[in-house]
Protein backbone atom coordinates (compact mmCIF):
# COMPACT_ATOMS: atom_id res chain seq x y z
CA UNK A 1 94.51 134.26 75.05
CA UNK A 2 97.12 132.87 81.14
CA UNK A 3 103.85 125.41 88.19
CA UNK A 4 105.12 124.41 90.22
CA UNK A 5 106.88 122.89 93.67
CA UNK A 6 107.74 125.17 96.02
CA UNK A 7 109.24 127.02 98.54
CA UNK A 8 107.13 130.12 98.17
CA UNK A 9 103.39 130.08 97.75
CA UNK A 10 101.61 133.06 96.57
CA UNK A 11 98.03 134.44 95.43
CA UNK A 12 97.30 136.68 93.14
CA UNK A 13 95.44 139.31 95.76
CA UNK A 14 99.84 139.29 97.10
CA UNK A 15 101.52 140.87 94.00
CA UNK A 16 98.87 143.44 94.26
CA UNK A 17 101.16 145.81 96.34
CA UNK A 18 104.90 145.60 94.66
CA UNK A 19 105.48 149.46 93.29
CA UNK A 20 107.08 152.47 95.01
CA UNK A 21 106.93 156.22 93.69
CA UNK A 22 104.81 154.91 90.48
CA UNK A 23 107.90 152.61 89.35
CA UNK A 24 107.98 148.84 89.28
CA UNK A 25 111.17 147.56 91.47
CA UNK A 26 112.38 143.87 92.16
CA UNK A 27 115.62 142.22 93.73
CA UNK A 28 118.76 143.58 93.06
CA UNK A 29 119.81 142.73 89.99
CA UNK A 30 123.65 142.45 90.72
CA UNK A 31 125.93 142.18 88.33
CA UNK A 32 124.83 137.94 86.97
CA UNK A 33 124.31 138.05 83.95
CA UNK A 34 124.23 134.62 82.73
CA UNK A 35 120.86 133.83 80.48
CA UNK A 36 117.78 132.63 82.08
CA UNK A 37 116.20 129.85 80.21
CA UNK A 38 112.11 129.68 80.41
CA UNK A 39 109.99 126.69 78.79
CA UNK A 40 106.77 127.11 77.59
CA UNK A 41 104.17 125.65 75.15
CA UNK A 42 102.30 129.09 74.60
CA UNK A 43 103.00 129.31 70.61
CA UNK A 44 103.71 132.45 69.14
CA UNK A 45 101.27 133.02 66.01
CA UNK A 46 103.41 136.04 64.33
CA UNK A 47 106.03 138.79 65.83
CA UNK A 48 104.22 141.45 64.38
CA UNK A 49 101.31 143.18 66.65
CA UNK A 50 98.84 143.37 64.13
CA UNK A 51 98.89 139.99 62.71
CA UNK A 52 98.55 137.86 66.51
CA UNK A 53 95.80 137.93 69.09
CA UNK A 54 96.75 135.07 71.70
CA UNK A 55 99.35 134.96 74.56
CA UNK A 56 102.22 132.71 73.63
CA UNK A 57 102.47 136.11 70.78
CA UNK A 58 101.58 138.43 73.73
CA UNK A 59 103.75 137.13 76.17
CA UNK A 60 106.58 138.18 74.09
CA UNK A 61 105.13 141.91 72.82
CA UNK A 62 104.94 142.96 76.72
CA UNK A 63 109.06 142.36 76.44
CA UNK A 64 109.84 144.17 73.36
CA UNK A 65 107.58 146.20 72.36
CA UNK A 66 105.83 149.33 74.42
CA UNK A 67 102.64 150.55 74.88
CA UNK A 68 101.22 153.81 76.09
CA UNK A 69 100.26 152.81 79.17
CA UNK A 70 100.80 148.83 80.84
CA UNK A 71 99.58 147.20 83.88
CA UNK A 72 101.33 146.56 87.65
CA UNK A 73 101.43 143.62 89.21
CA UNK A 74 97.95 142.56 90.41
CA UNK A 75 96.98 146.08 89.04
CA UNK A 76 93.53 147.14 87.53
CA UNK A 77 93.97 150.33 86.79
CA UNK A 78 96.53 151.00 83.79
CA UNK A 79 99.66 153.55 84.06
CA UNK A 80 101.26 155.59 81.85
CA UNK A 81 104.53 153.74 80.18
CA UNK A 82 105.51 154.69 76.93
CA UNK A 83 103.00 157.75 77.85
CA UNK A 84 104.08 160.57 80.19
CA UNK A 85 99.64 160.85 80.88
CA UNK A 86 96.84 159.95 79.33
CA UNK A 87 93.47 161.09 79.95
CA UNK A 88 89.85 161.46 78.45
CA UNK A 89 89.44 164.63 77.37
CA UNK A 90 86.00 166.43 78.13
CA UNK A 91 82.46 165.03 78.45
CA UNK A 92 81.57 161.40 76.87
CA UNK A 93 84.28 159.36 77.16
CA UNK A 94 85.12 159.64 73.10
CA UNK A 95 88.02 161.39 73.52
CA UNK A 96 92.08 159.93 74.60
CA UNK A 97 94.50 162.01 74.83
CA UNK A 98 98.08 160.89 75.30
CA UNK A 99 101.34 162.89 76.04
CA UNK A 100 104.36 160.73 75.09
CA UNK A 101 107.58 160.04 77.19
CA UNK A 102 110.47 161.58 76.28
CA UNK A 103 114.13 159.96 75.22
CA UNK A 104 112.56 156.92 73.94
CA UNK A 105 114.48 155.90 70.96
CA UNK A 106 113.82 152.82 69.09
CA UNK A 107 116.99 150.66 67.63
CA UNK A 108 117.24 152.51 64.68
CA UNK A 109 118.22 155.13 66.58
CA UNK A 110 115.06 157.61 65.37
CA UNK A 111 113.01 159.21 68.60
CA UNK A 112 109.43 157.78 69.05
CA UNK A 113 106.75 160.34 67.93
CA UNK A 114 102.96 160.46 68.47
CA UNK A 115 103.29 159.31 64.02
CA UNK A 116 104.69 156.30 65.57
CA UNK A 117 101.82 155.48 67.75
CA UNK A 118 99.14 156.81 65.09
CA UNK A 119 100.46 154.96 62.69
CA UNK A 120 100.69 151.41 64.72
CA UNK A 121 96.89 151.70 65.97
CA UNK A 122 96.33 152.21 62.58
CA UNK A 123 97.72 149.53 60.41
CA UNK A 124 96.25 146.81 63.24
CA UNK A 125 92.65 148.21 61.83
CA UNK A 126 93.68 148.45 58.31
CA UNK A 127 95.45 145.20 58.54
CA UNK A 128 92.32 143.53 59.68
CA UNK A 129 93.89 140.27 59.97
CA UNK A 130 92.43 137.06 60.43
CA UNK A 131 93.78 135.91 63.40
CA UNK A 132 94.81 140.11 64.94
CA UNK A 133 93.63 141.90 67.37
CA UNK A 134 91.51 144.64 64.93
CA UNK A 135 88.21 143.80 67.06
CA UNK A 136 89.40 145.36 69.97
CA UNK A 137 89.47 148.73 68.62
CA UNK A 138 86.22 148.29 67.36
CA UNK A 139 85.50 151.50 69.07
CA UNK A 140 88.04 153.76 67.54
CA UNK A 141 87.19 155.76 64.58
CA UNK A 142 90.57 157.73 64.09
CA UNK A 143 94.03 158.52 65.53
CA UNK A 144 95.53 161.95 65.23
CA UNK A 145 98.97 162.83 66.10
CA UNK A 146 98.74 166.61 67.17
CA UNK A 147 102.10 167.16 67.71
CA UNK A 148 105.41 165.28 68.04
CA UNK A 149 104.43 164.18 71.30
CA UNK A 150 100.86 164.27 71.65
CA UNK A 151 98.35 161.51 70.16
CA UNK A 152 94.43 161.93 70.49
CA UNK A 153 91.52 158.79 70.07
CA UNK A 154 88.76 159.78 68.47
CA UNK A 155 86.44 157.02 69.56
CA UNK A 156 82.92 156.29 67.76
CA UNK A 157 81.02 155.68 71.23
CA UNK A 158 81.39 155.97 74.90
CA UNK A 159 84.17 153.32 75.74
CA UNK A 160 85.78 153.42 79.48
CA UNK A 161 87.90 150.21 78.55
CA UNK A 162 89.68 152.05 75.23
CA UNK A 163 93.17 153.02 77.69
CA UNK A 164 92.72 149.01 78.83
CA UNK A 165 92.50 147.86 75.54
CA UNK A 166 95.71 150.37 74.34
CA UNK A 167 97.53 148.86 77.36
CA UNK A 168 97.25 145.12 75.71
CA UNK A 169 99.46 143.42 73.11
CA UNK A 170 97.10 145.26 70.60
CA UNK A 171 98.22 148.73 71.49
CA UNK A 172 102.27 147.64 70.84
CA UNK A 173 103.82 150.58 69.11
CA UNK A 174 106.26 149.96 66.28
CA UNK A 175 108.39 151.95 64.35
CA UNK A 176 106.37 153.13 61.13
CA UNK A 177 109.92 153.03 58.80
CA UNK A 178 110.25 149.36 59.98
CA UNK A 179 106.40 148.08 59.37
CA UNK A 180 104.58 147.95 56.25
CA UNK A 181 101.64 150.24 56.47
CA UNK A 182 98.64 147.60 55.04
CA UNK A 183 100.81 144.18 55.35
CA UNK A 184 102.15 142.47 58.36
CA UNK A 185 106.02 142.40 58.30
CA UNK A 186 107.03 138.49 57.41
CA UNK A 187 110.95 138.47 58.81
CA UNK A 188 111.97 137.36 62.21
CA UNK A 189 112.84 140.33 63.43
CA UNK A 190 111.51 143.11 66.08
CA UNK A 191 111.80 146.90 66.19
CA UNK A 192 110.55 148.06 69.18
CA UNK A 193 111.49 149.74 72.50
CA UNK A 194 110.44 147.31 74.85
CA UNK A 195 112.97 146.29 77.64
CA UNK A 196 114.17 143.78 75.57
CA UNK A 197 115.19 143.36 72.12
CA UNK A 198 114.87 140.15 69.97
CA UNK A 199 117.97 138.88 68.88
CA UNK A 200 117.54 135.62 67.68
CA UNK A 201 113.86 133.69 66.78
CA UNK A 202 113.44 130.48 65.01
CA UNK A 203 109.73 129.59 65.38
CA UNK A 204 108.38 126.91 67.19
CA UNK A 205 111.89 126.77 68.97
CA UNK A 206 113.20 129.86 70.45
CA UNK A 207 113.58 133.39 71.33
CA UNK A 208 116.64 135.09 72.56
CA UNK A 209 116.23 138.58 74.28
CA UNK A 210 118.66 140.75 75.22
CA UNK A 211 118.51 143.70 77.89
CA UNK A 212 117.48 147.17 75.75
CA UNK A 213 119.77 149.27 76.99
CA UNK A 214 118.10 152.50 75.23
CA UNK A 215 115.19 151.58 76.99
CA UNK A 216 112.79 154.25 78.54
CA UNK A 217 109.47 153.75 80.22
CA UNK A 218 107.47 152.68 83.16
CA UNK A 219 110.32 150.24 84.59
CA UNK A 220 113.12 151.10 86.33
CA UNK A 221 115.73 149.37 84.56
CA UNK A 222 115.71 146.37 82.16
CA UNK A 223 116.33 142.55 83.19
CA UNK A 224 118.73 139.50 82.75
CA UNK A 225 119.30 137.83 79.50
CA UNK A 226 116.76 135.68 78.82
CA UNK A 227 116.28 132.38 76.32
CA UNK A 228 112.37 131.52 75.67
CA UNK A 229 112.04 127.85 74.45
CA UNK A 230 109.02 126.90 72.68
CA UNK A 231 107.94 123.20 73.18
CA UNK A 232 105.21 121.54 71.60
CA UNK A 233 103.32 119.63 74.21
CA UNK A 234 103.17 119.34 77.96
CA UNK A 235 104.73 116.02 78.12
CA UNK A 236 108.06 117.39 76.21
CA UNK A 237 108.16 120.77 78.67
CA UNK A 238 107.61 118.58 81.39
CA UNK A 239 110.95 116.48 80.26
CA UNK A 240 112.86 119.52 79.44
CA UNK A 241 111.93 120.79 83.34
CA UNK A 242 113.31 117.14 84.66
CA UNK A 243 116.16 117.34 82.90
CA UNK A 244 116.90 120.95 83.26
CA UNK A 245 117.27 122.04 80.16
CA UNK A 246 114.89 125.52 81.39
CA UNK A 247 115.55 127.20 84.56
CA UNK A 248 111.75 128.16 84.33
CA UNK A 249 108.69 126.56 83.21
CA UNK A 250 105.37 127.37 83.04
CA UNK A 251 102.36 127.75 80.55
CA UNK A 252 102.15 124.99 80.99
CA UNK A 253 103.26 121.55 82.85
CA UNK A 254 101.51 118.71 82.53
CA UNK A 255 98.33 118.26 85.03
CA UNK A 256 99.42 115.42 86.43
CA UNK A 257 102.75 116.87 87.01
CA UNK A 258 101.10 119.97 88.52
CA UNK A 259 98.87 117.98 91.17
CA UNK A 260 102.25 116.14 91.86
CA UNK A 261 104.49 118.95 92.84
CA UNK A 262 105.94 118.90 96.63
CA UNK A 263 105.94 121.92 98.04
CA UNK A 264 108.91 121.23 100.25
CA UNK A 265 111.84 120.08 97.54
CA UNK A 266 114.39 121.99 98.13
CA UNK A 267 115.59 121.91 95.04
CA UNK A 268 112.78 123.75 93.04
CA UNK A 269 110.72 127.20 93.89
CA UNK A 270 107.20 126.83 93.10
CA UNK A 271 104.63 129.57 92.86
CA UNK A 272 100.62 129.15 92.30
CA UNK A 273 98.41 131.89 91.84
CA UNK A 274 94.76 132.80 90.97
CA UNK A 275 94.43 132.93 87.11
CA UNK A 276 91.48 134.62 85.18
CA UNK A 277 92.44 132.63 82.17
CA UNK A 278 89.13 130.45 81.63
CA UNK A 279 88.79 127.04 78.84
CA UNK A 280 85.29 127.01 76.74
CA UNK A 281 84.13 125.06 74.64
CA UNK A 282 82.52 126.94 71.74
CA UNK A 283 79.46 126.38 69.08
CA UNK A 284 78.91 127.18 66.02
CA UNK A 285 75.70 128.33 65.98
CA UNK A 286 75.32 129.58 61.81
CA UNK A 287 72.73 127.99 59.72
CA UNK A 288 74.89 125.36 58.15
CA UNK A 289 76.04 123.39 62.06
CA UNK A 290 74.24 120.81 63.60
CA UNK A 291 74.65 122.82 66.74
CA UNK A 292 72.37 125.75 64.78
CA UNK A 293 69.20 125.37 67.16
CA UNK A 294 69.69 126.60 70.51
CA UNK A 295 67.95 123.39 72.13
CA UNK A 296 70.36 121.40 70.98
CA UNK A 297 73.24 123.60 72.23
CA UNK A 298 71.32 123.60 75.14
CA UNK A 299 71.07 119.66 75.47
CA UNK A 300 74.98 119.63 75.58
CA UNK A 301 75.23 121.93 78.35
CA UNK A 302 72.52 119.21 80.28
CA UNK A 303 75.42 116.55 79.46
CA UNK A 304 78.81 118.01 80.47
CA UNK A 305 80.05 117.43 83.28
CA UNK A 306 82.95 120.17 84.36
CA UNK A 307 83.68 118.97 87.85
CA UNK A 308 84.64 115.18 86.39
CA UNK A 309 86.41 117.04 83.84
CA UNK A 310 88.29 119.13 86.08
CA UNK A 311 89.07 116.47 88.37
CA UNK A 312 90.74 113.59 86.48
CA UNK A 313 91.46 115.16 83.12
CA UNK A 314 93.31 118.06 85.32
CA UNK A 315 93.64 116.11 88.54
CA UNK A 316 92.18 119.51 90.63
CA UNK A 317 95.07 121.77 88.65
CA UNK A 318 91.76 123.73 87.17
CA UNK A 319 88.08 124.92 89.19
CA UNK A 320 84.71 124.03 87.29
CA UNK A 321 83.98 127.33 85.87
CA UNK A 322 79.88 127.93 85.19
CA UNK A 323 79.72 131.47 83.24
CA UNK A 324 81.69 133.48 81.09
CA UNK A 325 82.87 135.73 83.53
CA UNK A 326 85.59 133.50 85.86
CA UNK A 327 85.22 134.67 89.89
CA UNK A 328 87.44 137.24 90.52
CA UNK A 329 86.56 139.24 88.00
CA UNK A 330 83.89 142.53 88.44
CA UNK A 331 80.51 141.02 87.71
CA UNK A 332 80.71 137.16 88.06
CA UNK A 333 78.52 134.84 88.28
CA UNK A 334 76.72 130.86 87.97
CA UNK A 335 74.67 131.42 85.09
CA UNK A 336 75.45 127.77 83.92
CA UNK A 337 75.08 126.24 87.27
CA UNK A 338 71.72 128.11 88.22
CA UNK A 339 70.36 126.73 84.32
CA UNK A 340 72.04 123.22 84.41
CA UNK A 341 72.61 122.76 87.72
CA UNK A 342 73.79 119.15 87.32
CA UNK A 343 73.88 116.58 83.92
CA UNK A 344 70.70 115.26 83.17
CA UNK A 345 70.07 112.83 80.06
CA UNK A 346 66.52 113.08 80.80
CA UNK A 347 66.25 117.03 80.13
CA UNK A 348 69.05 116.99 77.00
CA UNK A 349 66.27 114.20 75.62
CA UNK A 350 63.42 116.39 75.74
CA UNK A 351 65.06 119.28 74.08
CA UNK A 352 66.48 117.40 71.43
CA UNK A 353 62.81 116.06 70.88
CA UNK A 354 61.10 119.35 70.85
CA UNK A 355 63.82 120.39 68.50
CA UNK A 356 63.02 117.38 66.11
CA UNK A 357 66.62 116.68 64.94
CA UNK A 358 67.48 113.02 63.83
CA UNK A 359 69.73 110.98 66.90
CA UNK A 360 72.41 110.82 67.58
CA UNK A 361 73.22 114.51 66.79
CA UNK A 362 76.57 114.33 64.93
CA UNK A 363 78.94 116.67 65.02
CA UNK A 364 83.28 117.88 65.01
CA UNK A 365 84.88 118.53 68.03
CA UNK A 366 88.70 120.41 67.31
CA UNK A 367 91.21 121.27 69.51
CA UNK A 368 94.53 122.83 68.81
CA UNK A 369 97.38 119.86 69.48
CA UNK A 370 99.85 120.44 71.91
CA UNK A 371 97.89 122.50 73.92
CA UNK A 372 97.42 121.20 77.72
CA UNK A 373 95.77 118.71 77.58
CA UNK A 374 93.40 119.10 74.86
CA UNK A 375 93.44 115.54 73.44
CA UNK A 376 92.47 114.04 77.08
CA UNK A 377 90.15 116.94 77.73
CA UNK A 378 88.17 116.46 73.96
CA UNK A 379 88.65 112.82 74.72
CA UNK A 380 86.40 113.30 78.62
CA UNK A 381 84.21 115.70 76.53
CA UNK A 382 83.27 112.91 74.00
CA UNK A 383 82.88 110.38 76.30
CA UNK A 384 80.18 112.17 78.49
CA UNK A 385 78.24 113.44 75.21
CA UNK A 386 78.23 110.19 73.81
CA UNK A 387 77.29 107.96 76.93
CA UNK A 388 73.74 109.66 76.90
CA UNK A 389 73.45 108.18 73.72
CA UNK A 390 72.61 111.41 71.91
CA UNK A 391 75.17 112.77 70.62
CA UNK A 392 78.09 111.21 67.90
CA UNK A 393 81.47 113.34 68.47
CA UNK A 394 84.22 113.64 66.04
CA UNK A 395 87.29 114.56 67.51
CA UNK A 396 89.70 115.97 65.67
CA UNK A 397 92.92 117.61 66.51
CA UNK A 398 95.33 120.74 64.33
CA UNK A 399 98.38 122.54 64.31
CA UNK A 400 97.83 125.97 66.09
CA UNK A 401 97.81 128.27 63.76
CA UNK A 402 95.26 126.30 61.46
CA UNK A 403 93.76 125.85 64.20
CA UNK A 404 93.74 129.41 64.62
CA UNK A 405 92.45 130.00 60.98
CA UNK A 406 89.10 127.41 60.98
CA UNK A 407 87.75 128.78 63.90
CA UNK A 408 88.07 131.81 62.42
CA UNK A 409 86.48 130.97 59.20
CA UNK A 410 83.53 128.59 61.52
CA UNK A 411 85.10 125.75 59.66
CA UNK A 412 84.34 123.67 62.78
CA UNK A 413 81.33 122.61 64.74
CA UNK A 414 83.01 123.28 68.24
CA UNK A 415 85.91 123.82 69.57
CA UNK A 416 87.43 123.75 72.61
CA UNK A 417 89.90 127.20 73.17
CA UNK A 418 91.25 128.96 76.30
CA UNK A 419 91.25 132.27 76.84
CA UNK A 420 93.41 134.85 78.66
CA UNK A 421 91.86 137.55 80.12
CA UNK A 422 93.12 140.98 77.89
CA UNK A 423 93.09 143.05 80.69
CA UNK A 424 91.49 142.96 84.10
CA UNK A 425 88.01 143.69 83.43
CA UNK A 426 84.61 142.07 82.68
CA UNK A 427 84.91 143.43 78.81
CA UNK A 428 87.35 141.55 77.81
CA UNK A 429 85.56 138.52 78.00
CA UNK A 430 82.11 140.52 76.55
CA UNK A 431 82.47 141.65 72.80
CA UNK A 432 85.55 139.24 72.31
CA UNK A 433 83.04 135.99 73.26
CA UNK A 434 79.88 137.09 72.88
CA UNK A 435 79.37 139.96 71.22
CA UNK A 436 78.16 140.15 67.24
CA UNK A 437 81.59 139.15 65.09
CA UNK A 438 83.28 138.12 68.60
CA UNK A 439 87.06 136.92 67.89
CA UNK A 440 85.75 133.00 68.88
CA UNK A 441 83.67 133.60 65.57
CA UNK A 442 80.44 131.36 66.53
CA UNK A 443 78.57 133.19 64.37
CA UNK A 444 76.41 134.21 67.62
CA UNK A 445 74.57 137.44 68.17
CA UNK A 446 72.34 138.46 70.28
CA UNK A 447 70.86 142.68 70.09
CA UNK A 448 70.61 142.37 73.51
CA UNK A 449 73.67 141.21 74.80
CA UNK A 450 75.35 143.92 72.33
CA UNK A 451 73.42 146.56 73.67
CA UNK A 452 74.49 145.93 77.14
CA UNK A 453 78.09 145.48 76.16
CA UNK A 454 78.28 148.51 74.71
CA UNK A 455 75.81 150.01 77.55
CA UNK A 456 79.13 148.78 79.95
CA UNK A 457 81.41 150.53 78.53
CA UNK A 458 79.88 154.16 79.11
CA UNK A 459 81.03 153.65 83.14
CA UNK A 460 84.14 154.56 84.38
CA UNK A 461 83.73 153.94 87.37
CA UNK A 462 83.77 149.29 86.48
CA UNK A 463 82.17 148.61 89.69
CA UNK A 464 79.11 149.82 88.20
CA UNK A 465 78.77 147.21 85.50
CA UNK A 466 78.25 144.25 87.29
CA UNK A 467 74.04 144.47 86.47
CA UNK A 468 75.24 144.39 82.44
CA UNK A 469 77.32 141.81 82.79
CA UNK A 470 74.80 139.84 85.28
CA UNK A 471 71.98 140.05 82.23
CA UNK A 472 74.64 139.03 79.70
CA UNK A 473 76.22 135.86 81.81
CA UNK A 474 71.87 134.86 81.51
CA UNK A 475 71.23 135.42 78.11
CA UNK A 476 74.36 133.53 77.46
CA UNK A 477 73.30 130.79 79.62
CA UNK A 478 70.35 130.68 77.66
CA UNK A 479 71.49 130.63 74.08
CA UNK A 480 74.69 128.59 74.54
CA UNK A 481 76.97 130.07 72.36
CA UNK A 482 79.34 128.38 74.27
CA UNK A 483 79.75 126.00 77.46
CA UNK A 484 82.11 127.57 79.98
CA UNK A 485 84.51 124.35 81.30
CA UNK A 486 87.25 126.00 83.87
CA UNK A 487 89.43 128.37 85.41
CA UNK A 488 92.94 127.87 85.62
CA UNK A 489 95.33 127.81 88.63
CA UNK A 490 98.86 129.57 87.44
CA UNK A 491 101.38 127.84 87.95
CA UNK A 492 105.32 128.35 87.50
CA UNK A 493 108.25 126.86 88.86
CA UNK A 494 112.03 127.28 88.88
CA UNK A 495 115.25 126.01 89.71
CA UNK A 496 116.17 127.32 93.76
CA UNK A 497 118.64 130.04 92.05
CA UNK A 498 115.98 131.59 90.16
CA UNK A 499 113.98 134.26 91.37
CA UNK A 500 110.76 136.32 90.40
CA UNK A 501 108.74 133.50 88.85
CA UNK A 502 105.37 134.88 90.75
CA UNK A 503 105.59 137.55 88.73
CA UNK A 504 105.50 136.25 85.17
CA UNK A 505 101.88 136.02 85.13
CA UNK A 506 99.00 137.69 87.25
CA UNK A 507 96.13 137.96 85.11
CA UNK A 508 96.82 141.60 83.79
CA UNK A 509 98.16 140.32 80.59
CA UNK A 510 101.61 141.23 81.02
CA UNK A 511 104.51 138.31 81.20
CA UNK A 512 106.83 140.05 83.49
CA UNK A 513 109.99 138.60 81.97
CA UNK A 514 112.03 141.17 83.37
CA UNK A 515 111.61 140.09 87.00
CA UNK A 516 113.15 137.30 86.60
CA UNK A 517 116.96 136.98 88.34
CA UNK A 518 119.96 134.98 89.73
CA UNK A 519 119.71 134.79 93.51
């Protein structure tokens, strides 16, 4: 699920505006071609598309692999990249039709064909992995390749946000002699026909791309050389940055670095942008969890305090966030702040007494180490719930991946995740939080909420879902599923002879490696 100090400050609302003639340009690439190093923390969960569903693993699909259609800058609207068009086809909104681009080859050497693309939708659904993206195409009940170039949806109901969901990591097309058709492919390598190509990965550590020069899609040419370094915690990032060991860093510095960054060093180039990445902190709500009843779900929205979080965990780096939907986004709005508008140990009290539970309520609180700063933040989070004198937290902190796995499995009474908007629309943060078997697997559902999620989808026109999503962002508020905690700032920053780092992230999904250059 997406720093900096600074001689250029941007928003998102300015990258909005950065094509010509239906092609993405940037600054002349000249003829540098030394490798651009970029630190991150993001992990990546697996190389293969079917077996990841969270950005670190995202951030490096939209570089080498392609989908049929991919995002500008700022965009909202998808366009066609490893397609030539795509379109519904009649009445209903069932129906996708894609016409692939031609000359795209992947390394092998073998042309891309519409098998190519059936055949990667499909083994993400048969694959079904724990920890994939399968639930997005929750909505697609078969792929047929009609021709060599032409590949058709068949989609079980009305879904507007199927060609946003194909433009995500999800909808990365592989070659079929490459992947195993009902396994995920276990080697370090990469076959796609993204603009880059992997040539070197050890995990946890690195990833070296290389310019494809075969490549053929939506871009107008390919970028520099580029060296991803994987770090596992702020605080080591944040070192590497100081001692320039990365040209770039972002994803993410520590907060306290962040809130520290001068905007006139002239020795750095600092960009910070509107995000629509959000941070909940999620319940398990099955039979079995102390958090089971509602009321007392409800109680620990009445205790937590998001703009004390926000301001010394994050030092101002992150904005109190009260629903599911962040601002920004079609359809927002304060569903937490209209039902607890501020902490109250007198109202958590009364629920927890009409709910008859023994005090203090005890229960796990996990978080996925080396992420932010999740210790600090579980740390704030357990100190508020506890000084009411209700609540007993157990903090508790695991490697990603496991991480990954319990939530997964509701192994976990809550859990603290964040999440990175899928594409630029209100759904992605419906079915994949909220809905029945959403991907935070809380065990939550609600007919109503699933009605109206699906209801949303059956507009293609996405201003018109903003009364959905207004009912769900209540009943949410309501139930407490979850407790919405912020919205990120982006942030990225570079050395002064590095371009294009206000491009790398924009809340479409997309980490625009290839914009990055020498200048």
């Amino acid at each position: 699920m997406r720093s900096a100090r600074m001689r250029l400050l941007v928003t998102l609302l300015a990258l909005a505006v950065v094509g010509i003639g239906g092609r993405q340009l940037w600054p002349s690439q000249g003829s540098d071609d030394r490798t651009i190093t970029v630190g991150t923390t993001d992990a990546v969960t697996a190389l293969d598309p079917a077996g990841a569903y969270d950005s670190g693993s995202w951030a490096l699909f939209s570089n080498v692999f392609q989908t049929l259609l991919t995002f500008e800058p700022g965009g909202v609207e998808p366009v066609p990249d490893a397609a030539e068009s795509c379109g519904f086809e009649g009445s209903g909104l069932k129906t996708y039709r894609c016409t692939l681009r031609s000359g795209i080859t992947f390394p092998s050497g073998r042309a891309m064909t519409a098998e190519d693309v059936k055949y990667s939708f499909d083994r993400v659904k048969r694959i079904n992995a724990d920890v994939g993206p399968a639930s997005l195409f929750a909505t697609l009940a078969s792929v047929t390749a009609d021709d060599a170039h032409t590949v058709t949806f068949h989609l079980s109901s009305a879904d507007a946000t199927f060609p946003l969901k194909a433009a995500t990591g999800a909808g990365s097309i592989v070659d079929r002699e490459k992947y195993p058709a009902g396994a995920l492919r276990t080697d370090a390598a990469v076959d796609g026909t993204g603009p880059y190509t992997l040539t070197a990965y050890t995990k946890g550590e690195k990833a070296v791309l290389a310019p494809y020069g075969r490549y053929e899609g939506y871009l107008s040419g390919t970028g520099r050389p580029i060296e991803l370094r994987y770090y596992a915690d702020a605080a080591r990032l944040d070192q590497a940055w100081k001692d320039r060991r990365v040209d770039v860093a972002t994803r993410t510095l520590p907060p306290r670095a962040l809130s520290a960054l001068n905007p006139s060093d002239p020795d750095q180039r600092v960009t910070e942008s509107d995000s629509t990445e959000t941070r909940n902190l999620y319940l398990n709500t099955r039979s079995r969890s102390p958090l089971h009843d509602p009321r007392v779900r409800r109680a620990m929205a009445w205790l937590v305090d998001r703009e004390q979080l926000a301001a010394t965990v994050y030092h101002g780096t992150v904005d109190p966030l009260y629903s599911v939907i962040p601002t920004g986004i079609t359809g927002h709005t304060t569903s937490f702040f209209d039902d607890y508008p501020a902490p109250s140990t007198r109202r958590a009290r009364e629920l927890l007494a009409g709910a008859g539970v023994s005090l203090p309520v005890r229960f796990t609180l996990g978080y996925g180490a080396g992420r932010g700063a999740g210790a600090e933040e579980a740390a704030e989070l357990k100190k508020q719930l506890e000084a009411s004198g209700l609540f007993r937290v157990d903090v508790k902190s695991y490697e990603w991946t496991d991480f990954q796995k319990r939530w997964a499995a509701g192994r976990m009474d809550a859990w603290a995740v964040g999440w990175s908007a899928d594409y630029p629309d209100p759904d992605t943060f419906g079915a994949a939080l909220v809905g029945t078997g959403s991907t935070m697997s809380t065990g939550y559902s609600n007919k109503l909420v699933d009605h109206l999620i699906l209801d949303s989808r059956q507009f293609a026109d996405r201003g018109r879902v903003a009364k959905d999503f207004k009912e769900i962002q209540a009943d949410v508020a309501a139930d407490v599923p979850l407790i919405p905690l912020w919205q990120r700032k982006e942030y990225v920053v570079s050395t002064e002879d590095v371009g294009g780092g206000q491009y790398l992230t924009d809340g479409t999904g997309v980490f625009r490696l290839w914009r990055l250059n020498w200048i």
